[in-house]
Protein backbone atom coordinates (compact mmCIF):
# COMPACT_ATOMS: atom_id res chain seq x y z
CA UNK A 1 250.24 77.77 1.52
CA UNK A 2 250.19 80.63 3.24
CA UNK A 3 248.39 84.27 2.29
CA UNK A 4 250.18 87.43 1.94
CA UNK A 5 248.37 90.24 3.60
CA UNK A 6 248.84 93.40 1.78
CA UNK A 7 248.42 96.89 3.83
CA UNK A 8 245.78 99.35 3.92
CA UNK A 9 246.96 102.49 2.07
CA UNK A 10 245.20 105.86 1.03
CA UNK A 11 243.93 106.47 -2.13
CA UNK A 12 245.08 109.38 -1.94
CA UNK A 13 247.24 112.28 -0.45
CA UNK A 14 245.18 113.90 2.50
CA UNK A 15 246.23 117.81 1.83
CA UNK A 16 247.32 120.04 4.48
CA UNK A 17 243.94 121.74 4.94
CA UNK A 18 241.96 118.96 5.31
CA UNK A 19 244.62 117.41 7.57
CA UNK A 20 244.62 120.38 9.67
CA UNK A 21 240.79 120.82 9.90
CA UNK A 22 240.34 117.48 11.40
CA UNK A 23 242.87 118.90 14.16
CA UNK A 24 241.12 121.97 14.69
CA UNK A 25 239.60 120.64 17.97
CA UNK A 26 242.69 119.58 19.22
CA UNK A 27 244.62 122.44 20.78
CA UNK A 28 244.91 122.95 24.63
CA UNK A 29 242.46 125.72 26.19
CA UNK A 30 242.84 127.10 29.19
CA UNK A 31 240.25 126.88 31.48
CA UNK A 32 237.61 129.66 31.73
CA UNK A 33 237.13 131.43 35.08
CA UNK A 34 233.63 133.89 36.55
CA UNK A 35 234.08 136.12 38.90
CA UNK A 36 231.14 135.22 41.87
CA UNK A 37 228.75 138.15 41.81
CA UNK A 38 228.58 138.13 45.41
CA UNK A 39 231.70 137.56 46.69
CA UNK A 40 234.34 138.56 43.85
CA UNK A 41 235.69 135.13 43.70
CA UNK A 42 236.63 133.03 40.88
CA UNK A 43 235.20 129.78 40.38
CA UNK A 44 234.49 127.53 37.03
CA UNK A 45 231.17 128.33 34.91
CA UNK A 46 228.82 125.88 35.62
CA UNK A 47 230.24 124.50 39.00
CA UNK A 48 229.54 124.87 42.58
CA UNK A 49 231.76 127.37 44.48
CA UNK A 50 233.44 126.16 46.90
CA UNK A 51 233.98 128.98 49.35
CA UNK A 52 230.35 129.50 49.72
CA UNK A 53 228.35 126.83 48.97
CA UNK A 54 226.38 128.92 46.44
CA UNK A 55 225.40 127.44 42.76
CA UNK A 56 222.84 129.62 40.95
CA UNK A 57 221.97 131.85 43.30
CA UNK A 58 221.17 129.26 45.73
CA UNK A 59 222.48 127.41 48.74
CA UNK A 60 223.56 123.80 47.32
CA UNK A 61 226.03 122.58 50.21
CA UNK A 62 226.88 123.70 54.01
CA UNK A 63 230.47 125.16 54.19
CA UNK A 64 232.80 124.95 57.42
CA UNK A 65 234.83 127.23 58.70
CA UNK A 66 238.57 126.59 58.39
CA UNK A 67 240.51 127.74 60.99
């Protein structure tokens, strides 16, 4: 013989706020942008710059010069 599964099914209706609370985290940001002190250029909060080398006031990596 063989056994009938049956499927998993709510309880209950989940309501519209609840549903919608849970998805509260899910919406696309745009990423946030600092203006270097220094220099006046943009880079992400909490990252090296690029340009300069500089995270934190300090000298983290040697830059070359593009030309």
């Amino acid at each position: 013989m063989q056994e009938i599964k049956t499927m998993a099914v709510p309880k209950s209706k989940i309501s519209k706020s609840k549903r919608d609370m849970r998805r509260a985290h899910d919406s696309i940001r745009s990423d946030a942008y600092v203006e270097d002190k220094v220099t006046g250029e943009l880079h992400r909060p909490h990252h090296i710059d690029l340009k300069t080398g500089m995270y934190g006031g300090k000298q983290v990596l040697k830059v070359k010069d593009r030309f």
